[in-house]
Protein backbone atom coordinates (compact mmCIF):
# COMPACT_ATOMS: atom_id res chain seq x y z
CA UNK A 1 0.00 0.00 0.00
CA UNK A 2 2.42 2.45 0.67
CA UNK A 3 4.34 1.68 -2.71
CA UNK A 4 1.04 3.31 -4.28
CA UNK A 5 1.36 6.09 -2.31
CA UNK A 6 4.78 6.85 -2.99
CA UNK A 7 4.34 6.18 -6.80
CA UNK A 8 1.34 8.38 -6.53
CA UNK A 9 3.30 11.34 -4.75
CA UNK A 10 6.44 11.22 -6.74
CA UNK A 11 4.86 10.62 -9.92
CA UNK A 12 6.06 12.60 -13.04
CA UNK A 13 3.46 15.00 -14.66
CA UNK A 14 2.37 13.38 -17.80
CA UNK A 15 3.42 15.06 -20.98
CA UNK A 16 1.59 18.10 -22.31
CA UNK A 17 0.71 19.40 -18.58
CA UNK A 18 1.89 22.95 -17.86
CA UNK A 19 4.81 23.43 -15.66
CA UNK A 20 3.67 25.67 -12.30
CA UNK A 21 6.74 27.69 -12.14
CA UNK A 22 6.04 28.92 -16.09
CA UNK A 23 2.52 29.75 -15.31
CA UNK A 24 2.52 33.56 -14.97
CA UNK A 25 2.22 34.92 -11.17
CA UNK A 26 2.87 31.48 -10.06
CA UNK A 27 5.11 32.34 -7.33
CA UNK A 28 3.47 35.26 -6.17
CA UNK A 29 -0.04 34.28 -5.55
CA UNK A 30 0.84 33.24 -1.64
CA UNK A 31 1.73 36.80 -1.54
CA UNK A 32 -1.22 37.86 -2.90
CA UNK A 33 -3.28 35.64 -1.04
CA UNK A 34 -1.42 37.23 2.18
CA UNK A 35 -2.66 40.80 1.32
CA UNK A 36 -5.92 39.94 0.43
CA UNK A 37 -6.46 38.54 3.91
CA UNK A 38 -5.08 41.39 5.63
CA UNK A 39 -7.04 43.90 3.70
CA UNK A 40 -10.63 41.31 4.60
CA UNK A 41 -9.40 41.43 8.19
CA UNK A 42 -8.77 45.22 8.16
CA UNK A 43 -12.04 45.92 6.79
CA UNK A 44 -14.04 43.62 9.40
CA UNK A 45 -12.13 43.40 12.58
CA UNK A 46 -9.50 46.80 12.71
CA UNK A 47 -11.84 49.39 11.17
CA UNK A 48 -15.01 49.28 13.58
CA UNK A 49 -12.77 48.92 16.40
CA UNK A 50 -11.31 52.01 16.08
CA UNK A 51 -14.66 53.65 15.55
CA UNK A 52 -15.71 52.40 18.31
CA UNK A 53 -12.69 53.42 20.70
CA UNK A 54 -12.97 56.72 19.14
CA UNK A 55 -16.54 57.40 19.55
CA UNK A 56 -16.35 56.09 23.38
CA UNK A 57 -13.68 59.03 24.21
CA UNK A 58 -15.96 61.44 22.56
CA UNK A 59 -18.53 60.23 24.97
CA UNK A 60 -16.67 60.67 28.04
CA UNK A 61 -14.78 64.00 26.42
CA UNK A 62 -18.77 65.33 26.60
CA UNK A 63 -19.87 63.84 29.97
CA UNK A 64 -21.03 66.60 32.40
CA UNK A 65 -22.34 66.98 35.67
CA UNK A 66 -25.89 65.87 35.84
CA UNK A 67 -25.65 63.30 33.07
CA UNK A 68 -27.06 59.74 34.08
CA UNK A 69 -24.69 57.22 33.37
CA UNK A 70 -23.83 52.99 33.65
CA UNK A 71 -20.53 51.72 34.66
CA UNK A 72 -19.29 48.67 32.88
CA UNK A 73 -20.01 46.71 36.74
CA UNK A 74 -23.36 47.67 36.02
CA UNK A 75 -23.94 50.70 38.27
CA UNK A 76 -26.31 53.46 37.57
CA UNK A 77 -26.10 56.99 39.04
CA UNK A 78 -25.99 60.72 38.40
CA UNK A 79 -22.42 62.59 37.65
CA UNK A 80 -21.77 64.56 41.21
CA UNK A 81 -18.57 65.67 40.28
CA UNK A 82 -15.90 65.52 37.49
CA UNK A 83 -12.03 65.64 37.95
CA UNK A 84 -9.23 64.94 35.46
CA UNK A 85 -9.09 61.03 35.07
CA UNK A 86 -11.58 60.56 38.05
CA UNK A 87 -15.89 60.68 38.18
CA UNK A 88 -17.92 60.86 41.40
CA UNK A 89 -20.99 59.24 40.96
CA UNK A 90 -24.38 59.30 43.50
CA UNK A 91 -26.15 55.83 43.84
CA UNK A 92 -29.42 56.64 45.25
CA UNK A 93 -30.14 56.61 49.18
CA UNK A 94 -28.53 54.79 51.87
CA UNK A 95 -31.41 54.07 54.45
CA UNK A 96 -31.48 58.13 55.43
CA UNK A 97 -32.81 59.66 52.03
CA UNK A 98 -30.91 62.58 52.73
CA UNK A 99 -27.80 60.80 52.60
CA UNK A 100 -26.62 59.85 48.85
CA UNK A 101 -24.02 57.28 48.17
CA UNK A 102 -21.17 58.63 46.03
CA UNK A 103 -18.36 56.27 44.22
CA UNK A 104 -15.59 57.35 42.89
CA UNK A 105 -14.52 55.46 39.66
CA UNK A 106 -12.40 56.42 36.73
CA UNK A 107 -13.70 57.75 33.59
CA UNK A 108 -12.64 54.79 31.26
CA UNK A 109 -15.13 52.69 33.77
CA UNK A 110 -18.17 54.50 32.10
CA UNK A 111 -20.01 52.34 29.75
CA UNK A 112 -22.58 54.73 28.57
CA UNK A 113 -24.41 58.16 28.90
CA UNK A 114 -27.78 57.86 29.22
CA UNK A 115 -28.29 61.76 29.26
CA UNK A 116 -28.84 63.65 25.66
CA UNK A 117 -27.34 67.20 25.48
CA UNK A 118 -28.84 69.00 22.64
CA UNK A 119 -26.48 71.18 20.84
């Protein structure tokens, strides 16, 4: 059985056939094959990404006191107070309802705004 095989694999082309390495672009179409794949994978993984990321700090560039917000734990509150890379946020009452819980969190920990500013 393995005589076959090996007769099978090193068998000469029969006569007529077209040699690979005459056919034009036959060593380059790996290469091509390469850039085609990286252009695909641009286009559908790279490219909304980097919408995304930029969109995101446009959202927190805009966020303002008063805005209603969700962390990315899942936390809803109202913007108390904003500092440079830091975002107070109230969380409702804490048995006295005069008494408001406030969490400090980064900014990057801000999923979404849930507050519309009209321009």
């Amino acid at each position: 059985m393995f005589d076959f095989l090996n007769a099978v694999a090193y068998a000469e082309p029969a006569a007529g056939t077209a040699d690979p390495s005459a056919m034009p672009m036959g060593g380059y179409t790996p290469i091509i094959w390469l850039v085609v794949m990286f252009a695909v994978m641009y286009l559908i993984v790279i490219r909304p990404q980097k919408k995304q990321e930029k969109k995101q700090k446009a959202m927190l560039a805009a966020l303002q006191v008063g805005d209603k917000v969700v962390t990315i734990g899942g936390i809803c509150g109202k913007v108390a107070k904003l500092k440079d890379e830091y975002v107070y946020i109230e969380t409702g009452f804490v048995g006295n309802p005069n008494e408001k819980a406030t969490i400090k969190m980064e900014r990057a920990a801000i999923k979404t705004v849930e507050t519309i500013h009209e321009a």
